[in-house]
PDB file of N, CA and C in Angstrom:
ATOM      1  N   UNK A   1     -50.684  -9.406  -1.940  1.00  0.00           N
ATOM      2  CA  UNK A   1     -51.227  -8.079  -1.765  1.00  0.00           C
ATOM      3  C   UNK A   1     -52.527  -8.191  -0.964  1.00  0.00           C
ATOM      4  N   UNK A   2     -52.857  -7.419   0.085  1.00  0.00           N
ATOM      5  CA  UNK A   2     -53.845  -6.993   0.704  1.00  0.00           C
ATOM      6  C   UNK A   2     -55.000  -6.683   0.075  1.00  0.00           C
ATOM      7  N   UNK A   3     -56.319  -7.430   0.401  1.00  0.00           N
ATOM      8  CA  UNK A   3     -57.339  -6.672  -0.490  1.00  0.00           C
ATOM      9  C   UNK A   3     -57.807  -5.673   0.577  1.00  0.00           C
ATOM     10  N   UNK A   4     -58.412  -4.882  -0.063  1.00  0.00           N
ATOM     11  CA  UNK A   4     -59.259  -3.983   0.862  1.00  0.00           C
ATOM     12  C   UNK A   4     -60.791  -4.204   0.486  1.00  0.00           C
ATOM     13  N   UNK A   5     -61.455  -4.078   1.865  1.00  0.00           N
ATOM     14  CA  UNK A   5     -62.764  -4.349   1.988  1.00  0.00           C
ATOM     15  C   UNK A   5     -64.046  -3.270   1.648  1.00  0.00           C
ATOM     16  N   UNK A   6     -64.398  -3.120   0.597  1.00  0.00           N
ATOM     17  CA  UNK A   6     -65.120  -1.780   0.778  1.00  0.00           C
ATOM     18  C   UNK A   6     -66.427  -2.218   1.506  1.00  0.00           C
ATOM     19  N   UNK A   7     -67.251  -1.174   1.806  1.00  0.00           N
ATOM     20  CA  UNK A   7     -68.455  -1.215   2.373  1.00  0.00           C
ATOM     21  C   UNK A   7     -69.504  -0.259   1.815  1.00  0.00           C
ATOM     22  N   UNK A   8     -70.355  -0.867   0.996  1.00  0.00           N
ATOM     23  CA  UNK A   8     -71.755   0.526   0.684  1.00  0.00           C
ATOM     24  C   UNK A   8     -71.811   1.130   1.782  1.00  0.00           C
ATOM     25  N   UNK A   9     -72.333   2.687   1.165  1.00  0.00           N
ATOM     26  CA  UNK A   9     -72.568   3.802   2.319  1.00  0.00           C
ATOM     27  C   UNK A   9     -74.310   4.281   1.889  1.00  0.00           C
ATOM     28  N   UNK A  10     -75.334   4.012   2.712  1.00  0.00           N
ATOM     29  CA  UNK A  10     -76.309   4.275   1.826  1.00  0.00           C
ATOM     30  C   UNK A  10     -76.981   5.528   3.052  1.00  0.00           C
ATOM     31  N   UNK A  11     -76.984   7.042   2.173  1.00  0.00           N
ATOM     32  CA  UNK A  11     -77.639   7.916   2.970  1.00  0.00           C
ATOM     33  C   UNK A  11     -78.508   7.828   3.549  1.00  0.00           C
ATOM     34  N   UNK A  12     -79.614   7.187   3.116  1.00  0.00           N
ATOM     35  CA  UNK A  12     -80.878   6.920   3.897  1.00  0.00           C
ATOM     36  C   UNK A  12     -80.759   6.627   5.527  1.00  0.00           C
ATOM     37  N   UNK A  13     -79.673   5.705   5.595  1.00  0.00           N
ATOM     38  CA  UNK A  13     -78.863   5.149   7.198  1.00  0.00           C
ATOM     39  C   UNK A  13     -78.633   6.698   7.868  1.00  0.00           C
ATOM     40  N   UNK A  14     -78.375   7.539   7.571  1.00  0.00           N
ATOM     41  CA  UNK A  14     -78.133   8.858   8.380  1.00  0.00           C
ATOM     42  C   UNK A  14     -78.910   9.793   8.030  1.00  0.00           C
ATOM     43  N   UNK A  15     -79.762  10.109   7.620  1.00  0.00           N
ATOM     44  CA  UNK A  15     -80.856  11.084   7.365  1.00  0.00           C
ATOM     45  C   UNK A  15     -81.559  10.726   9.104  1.00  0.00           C
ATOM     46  N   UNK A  16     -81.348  11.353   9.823  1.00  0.00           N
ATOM     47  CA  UNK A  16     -81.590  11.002  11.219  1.00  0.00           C
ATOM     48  C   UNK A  16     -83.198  12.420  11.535  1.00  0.00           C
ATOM     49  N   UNK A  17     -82.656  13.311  11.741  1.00  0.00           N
ATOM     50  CA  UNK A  17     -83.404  14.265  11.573  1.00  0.00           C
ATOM     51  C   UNK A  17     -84.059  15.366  11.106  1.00  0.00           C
ATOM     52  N   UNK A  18     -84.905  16.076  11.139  1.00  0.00           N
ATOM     53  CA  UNK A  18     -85.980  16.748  10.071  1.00  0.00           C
ATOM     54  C   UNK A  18     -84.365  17.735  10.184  1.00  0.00           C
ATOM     55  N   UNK A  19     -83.592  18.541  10.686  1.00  0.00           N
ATOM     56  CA  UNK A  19     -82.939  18.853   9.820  1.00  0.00           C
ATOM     57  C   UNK A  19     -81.681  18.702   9.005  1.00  0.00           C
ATOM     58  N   UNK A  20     -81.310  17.203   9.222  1.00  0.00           N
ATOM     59  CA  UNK A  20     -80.334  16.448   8.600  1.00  0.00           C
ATOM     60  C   UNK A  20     -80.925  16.775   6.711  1.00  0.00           C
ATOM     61  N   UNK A  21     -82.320  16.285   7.254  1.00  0.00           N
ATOM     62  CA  UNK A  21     -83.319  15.666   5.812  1.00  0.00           C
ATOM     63  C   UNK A  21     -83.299  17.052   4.715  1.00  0.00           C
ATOM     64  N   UNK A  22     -83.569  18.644   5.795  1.00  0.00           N
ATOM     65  CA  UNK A  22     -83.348  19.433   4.688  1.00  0.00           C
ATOM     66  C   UNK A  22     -82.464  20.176   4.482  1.00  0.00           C
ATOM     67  N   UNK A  23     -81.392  19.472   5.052  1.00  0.00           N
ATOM     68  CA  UNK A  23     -79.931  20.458   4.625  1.00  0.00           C
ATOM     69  C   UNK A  23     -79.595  19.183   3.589  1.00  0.00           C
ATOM     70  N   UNK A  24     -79.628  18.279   3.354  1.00  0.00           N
ATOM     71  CA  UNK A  24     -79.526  17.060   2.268  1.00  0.00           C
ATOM     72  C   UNK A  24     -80.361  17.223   1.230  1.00  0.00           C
ATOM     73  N   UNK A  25     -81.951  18.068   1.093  1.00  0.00           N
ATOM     74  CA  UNK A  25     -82.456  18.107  -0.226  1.00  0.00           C
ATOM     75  C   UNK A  25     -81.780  19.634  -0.692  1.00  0.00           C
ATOM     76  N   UNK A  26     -81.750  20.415   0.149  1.00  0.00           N
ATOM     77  CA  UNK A  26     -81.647  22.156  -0.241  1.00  0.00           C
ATOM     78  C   UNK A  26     -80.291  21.602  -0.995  1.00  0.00           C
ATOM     79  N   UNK A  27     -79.040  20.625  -0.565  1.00  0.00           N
ATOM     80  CA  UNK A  27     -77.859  20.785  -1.456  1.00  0.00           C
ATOM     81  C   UNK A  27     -77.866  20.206  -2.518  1.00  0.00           C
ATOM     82  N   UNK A  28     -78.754  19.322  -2.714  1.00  0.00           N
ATOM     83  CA  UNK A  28     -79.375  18.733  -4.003  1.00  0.00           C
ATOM     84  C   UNK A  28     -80.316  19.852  -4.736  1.00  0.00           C
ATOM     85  N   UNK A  29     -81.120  20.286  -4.288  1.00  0.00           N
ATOM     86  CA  UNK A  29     -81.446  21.416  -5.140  1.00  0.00           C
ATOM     87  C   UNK A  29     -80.847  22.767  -5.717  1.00  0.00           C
ATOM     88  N   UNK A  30     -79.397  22.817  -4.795  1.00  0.00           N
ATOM     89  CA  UNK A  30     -78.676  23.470  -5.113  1.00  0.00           C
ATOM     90  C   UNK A  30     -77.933  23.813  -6.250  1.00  0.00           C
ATOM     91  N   UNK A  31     -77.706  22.388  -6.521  1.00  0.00           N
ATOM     92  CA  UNK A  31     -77.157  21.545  -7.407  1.00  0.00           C
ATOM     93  C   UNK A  31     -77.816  21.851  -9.025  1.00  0.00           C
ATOM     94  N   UNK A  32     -78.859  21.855  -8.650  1.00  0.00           N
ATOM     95  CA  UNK A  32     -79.986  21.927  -9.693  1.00  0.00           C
ATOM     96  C   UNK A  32     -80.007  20.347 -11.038  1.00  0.00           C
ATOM     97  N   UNK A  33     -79.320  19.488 -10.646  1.00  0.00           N
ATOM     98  CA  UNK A  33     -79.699  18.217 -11.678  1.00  0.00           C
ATOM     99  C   UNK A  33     -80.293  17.549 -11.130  1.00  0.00           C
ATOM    100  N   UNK A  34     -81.710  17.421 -12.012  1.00  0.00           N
ATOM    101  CA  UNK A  34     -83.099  16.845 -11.392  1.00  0.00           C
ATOM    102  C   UNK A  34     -82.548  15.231 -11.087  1.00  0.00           C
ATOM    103  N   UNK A  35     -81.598  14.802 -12.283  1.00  0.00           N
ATOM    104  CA  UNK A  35     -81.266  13.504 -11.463  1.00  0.00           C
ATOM    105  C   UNK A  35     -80.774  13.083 -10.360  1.00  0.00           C
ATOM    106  N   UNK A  36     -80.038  14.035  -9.241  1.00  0.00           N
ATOM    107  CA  UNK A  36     -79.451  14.357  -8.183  1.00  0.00           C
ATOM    108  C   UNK A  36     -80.939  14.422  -7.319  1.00  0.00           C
ATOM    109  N   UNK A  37     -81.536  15.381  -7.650  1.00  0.00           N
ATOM    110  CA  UNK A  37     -82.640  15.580  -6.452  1.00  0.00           C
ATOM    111  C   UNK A  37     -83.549  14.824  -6.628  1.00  0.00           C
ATOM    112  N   UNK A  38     -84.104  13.979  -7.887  1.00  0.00           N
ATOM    113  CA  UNK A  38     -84.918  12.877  -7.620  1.00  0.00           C
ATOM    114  C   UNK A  38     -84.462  11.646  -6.889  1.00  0.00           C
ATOM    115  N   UNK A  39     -82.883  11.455  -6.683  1.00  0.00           N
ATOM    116  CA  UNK A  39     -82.160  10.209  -6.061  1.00  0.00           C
ATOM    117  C   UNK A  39     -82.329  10.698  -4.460  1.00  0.00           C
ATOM    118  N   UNK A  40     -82.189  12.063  -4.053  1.00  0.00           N
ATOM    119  CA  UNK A  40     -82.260  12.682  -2.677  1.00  0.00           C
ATOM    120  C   UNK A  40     -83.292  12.095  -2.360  1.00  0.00           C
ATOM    121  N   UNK A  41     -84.546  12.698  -2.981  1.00  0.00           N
ATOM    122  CA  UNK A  41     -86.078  12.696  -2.171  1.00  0.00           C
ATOM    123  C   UNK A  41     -86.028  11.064  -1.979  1.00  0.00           C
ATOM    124  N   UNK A  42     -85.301  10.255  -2.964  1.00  0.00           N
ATOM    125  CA  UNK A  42     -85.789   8.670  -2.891  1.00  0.00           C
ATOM    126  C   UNK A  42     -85.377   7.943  -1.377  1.00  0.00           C
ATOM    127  N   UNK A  43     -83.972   8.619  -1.346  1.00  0.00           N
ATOM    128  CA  UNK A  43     -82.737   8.697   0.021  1.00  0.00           C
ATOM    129  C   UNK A  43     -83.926   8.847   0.843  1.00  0.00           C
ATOM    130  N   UNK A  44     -84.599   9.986   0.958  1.00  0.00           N
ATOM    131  CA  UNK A  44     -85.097  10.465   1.940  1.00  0.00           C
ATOM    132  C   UNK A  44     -86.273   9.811   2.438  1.00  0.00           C
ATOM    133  N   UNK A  45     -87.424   9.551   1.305  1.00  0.00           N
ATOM    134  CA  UNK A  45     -88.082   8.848   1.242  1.00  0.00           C
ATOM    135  C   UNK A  45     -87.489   7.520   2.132  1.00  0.00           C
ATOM    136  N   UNK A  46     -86.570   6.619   1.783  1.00  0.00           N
ATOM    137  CA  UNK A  46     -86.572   5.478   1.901  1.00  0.00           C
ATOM    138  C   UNK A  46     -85.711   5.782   3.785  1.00  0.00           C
ATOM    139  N   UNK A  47     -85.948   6.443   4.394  1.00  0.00           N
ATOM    140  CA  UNK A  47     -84.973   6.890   5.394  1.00  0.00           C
ATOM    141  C   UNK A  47     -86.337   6.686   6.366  1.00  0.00           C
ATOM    142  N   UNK A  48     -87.577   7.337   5.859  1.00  0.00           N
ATOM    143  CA  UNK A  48     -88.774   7.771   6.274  1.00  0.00           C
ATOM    144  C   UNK A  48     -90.111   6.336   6.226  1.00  0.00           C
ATOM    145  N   UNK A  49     -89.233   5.722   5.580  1.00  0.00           N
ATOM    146  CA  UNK A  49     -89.596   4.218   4.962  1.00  0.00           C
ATOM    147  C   UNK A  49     -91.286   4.630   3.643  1.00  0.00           C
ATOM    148  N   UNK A  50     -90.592   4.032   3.202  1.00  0.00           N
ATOM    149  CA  UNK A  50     -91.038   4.024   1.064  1.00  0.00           C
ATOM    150  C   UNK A  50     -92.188   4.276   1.740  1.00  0.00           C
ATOM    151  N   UNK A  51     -93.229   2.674   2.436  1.00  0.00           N
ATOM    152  CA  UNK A  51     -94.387   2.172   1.897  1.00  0.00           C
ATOM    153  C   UNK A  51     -95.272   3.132   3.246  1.00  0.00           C
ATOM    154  N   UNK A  52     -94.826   3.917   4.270  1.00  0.00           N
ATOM    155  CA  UNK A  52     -95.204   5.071   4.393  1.00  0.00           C
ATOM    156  C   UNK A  52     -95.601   6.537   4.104  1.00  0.00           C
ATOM    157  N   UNK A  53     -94.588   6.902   3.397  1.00  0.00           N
ATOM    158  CA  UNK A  53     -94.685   7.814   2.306  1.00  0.00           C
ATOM    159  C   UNK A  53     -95.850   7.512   1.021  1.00  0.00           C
ATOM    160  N   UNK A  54     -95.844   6.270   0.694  1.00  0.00           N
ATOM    161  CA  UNK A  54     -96.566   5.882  -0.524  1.00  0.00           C
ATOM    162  C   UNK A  54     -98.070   6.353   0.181  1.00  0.00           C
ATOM    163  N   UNK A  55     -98.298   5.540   1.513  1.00  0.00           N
ATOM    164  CA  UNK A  55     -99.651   5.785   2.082  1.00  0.00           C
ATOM    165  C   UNK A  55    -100.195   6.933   2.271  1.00  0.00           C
ATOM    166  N   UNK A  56     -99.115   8.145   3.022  1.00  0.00           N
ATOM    167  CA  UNK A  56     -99.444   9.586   3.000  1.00  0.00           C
ATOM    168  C   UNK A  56     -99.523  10.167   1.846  1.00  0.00           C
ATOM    169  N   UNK A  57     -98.945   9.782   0.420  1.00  0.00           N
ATOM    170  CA  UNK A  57     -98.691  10.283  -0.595  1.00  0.00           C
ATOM    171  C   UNK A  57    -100.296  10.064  -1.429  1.00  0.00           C
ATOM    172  N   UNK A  58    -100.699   8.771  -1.234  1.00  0.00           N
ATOM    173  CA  UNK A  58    -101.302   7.714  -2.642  1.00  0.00           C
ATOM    174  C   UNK A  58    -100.789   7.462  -3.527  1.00  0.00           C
ATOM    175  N   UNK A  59     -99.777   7.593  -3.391  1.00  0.00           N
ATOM    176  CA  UNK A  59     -99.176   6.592  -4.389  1.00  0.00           C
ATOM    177  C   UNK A  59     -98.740   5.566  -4.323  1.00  0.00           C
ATOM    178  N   UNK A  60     -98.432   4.707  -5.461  1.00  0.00           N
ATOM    179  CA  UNK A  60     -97.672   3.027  -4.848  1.00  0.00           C
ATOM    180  C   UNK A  60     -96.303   3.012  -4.705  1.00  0.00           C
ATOM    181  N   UNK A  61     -96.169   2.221  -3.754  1.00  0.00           N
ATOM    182  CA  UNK A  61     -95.058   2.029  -3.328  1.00  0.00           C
ATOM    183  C   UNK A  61     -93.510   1.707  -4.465  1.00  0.00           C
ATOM    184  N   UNK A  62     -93.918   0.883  -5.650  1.00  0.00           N
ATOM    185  CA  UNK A  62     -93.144   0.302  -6.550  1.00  0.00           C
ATOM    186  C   UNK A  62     -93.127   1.794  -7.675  1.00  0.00           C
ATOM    187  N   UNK A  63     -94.075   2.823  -7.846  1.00  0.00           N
ATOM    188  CA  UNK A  63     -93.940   3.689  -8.785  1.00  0.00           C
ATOM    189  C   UNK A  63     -93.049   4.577  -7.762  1.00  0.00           C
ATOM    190  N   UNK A  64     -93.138   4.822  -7.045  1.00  0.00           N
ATOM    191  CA  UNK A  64     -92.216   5.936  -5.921  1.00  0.00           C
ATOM    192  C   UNK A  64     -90.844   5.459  -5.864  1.00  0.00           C
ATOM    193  N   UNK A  65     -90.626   4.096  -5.835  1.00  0.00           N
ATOM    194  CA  UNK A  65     -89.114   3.458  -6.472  1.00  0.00           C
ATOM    195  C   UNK A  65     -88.410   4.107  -7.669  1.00  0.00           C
ATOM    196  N   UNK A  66     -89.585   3.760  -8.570  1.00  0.00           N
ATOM    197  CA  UNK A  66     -88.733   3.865  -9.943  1.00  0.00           C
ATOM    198  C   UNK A  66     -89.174   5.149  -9.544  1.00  0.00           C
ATOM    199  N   UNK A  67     -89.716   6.375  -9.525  1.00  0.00           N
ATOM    200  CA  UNK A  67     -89.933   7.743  -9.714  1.00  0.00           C
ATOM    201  C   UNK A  67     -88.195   8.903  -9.471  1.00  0.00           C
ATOM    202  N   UNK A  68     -88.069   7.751  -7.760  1.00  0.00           N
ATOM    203  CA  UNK A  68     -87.544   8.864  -7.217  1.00  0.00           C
ATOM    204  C   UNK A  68     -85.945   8.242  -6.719  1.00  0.00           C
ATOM    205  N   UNK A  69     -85.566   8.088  -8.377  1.00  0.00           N
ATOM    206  CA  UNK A  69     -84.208   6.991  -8.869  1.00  0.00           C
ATOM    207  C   UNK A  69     -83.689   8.223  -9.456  1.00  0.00           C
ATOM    208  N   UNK A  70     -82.196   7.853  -9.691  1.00  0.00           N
ATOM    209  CA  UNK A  70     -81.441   9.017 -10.488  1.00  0.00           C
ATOM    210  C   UNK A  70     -82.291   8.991 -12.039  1.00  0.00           C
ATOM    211  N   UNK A  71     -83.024   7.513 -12.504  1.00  0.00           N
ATOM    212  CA  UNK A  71     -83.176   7.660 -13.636  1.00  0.00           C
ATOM    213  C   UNK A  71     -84.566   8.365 -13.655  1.00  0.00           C
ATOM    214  N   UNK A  72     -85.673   8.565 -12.653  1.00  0.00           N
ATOM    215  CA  UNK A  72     -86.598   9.106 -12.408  1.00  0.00           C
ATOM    216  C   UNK A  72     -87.133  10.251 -12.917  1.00  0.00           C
ATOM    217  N   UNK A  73     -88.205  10.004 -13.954  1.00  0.00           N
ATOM    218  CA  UNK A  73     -88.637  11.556 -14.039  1.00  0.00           C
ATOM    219  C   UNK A  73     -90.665  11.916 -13.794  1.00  0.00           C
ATOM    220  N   UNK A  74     -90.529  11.973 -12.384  1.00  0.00           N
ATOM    221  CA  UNK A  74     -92.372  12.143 -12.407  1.00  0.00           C
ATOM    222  C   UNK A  74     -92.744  13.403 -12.563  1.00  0.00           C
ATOM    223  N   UNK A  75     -94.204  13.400 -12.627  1.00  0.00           N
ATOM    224  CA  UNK A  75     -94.257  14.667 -12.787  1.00  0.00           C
ATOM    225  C   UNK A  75     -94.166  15.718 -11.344  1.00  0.00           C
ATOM    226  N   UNK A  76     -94.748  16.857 -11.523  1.00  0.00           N
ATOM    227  CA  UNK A  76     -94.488  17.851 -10.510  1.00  0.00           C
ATOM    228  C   UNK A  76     -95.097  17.467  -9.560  1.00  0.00           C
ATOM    229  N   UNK A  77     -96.465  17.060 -10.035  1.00  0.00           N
ATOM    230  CA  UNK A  77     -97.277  17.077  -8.814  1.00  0.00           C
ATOM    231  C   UNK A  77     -97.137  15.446  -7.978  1.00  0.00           C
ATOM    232  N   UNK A  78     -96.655  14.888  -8.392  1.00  0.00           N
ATOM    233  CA  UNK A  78     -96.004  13.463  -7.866  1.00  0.00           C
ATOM    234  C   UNK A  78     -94.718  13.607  -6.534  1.00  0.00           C
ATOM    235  N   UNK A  79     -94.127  15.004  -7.228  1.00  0.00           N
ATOM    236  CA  UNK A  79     -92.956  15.305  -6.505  1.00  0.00           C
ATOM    237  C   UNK A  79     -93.824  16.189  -4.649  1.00  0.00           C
ATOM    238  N   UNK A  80     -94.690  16.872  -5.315  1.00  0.00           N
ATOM    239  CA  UNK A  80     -95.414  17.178  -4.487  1.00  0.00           C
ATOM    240  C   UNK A  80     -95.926  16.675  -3.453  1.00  0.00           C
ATOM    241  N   UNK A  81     -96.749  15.903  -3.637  1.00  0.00           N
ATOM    242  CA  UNK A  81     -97.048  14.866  -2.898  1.00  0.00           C
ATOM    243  C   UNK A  81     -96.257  13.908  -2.504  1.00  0.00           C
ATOM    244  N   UNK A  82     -94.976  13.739  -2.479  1.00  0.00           N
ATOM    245  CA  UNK A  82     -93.849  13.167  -2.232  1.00  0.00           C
ATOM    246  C   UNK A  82     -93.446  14.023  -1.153  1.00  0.00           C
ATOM    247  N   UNK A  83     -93.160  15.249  -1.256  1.00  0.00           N
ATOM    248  CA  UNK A  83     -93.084  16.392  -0.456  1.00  0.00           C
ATOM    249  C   UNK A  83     -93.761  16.430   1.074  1.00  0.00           C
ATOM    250  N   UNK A  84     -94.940  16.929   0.380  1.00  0.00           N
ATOM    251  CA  UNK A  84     -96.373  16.720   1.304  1.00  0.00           C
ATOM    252  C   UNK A  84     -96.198  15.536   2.628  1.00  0.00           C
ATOM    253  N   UNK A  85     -95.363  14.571   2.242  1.00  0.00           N
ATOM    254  CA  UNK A  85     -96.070  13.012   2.849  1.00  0.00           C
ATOM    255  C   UNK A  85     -94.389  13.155   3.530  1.00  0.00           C
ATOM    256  N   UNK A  86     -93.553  13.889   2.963  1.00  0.00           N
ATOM    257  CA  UNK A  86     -92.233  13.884   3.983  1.00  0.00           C
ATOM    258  C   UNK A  86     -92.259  15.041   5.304  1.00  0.00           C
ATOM    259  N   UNK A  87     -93.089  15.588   5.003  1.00  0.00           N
ATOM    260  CA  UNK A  87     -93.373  16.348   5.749  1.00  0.00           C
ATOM    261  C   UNK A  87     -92.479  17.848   5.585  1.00  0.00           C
ATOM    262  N   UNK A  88     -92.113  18.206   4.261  1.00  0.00           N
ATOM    263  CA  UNK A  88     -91.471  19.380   3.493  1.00  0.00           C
ATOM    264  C   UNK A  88     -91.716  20.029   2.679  1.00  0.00           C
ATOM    265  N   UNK A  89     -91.641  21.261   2.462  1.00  0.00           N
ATOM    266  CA  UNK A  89     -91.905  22.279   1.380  1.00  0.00           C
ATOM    267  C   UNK A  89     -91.245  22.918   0.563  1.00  0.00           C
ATOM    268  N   UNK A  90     -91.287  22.823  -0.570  1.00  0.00           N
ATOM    269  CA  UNK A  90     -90.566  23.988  -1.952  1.00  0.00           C
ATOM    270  C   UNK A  90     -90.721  25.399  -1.287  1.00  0.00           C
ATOM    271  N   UNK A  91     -89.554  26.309  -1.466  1.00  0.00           N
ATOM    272  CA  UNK A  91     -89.203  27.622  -0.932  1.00  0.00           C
ATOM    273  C   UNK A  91     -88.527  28.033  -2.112  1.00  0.00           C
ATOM    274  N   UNK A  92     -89.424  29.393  -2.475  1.00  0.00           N
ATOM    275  CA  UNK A  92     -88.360  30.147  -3.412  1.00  0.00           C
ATOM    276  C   UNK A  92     -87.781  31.588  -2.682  1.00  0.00           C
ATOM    277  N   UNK A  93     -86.114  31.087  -3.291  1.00  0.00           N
ATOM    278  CA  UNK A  93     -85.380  32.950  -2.821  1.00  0.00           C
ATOM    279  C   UNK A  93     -84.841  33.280  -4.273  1.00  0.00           C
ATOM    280  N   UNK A  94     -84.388  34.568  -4.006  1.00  0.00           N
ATOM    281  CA  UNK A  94     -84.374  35.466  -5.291  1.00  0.00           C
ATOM    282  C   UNK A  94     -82.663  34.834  -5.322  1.00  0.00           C
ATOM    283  N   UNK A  95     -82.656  34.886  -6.295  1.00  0.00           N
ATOM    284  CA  UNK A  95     -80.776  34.568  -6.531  1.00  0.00           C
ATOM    285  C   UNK A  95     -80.176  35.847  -7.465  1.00  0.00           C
ATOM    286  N   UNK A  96     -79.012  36.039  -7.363  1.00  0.00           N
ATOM    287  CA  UNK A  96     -78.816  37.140  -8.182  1.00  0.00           C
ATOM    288  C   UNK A  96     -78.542  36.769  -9.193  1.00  0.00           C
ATOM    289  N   UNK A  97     -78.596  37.525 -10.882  1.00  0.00           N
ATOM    290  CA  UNK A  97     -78.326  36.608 -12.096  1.00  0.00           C
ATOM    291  C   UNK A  97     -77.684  38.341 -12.350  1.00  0.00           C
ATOM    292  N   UNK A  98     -77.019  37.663 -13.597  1.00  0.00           N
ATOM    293  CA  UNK A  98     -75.763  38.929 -14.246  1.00  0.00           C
ATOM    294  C   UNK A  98     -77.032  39.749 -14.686  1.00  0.00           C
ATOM    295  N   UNK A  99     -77.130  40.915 -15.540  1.00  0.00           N
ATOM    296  CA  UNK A  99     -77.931  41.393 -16.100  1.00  0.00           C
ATOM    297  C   UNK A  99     -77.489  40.980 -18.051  1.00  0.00           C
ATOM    298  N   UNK A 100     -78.537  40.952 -18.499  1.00  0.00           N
ATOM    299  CA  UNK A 100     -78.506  40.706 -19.587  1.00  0.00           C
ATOM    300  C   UNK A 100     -78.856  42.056 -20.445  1.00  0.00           C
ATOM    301  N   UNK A 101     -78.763  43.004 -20.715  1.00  0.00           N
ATOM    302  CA  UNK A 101     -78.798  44.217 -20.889  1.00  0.00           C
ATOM    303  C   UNK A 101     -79.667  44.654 -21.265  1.00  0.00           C
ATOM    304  N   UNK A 102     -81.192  43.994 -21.087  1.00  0.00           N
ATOM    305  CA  UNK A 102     -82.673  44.732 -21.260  1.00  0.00           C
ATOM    306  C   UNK A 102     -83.087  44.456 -20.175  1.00  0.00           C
ATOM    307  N   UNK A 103     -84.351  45.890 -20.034  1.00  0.00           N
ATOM    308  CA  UNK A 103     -85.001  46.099 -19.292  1.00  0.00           C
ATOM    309  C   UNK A 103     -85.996  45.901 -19.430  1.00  0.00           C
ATOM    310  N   UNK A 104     -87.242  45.328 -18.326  1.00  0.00           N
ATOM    311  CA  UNK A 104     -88.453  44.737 -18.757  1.00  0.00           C
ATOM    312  C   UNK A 104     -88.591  43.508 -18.765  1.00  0.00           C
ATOM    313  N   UNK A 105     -89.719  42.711 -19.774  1.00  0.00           N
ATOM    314  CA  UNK A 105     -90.233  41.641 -20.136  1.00  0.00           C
ATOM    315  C   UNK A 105     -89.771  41.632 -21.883  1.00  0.00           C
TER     316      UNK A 105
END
């Protein structure tokens, strides 16, 4: 029997341009599982190369590893400055939600 050869596919290799980079986080945020979009920004990050990002960021290079892993959880403002140093911004749009049958707060 024939083996077959697989080959890793690692996104970071095609994150080519600024808008490759945010049509790849917006579908991760789409998504909404923070473990999904902390593995993106890492993709992205590491596309943009880590120990660049770390420098624009201040942060270190080895905490931005583990941060921005599926198992990753930093805080906001880590993500921020992660952001900041990719050269991207958080955007909020209104989404429609069912109504829940009160009005108000």
């Amino acid at each position: 029997m024939a083996r077959t050869k697989t080959l890793s596919w690692d996104p970071a290799e095609h994150l080519e341009t600024e808008e490759d980079i945010a049509a790849y986080l917006n579908v991760a945020l789409e998504e909404g599982d923070l473990s999904l979009i902390m593995a993106t920004l890492g993709d992205i990050a590491r596309a943009r190369r880590m120990a660049m990002v770390a420098q624009e960021s201040g942060l270190g290079r080895e905490s931005l590893y583990k941060s921005l892993s599926a198992d990753g959880n930093p805080e906001f403002g880590t993500v921020l400055k992660v952001l900041h140093a990719l050269g991207l911004q958080l955007q909020a749009s209104a989404t429609t939600r069912p109504s829940t049958g009160t009005q108000g707060g």
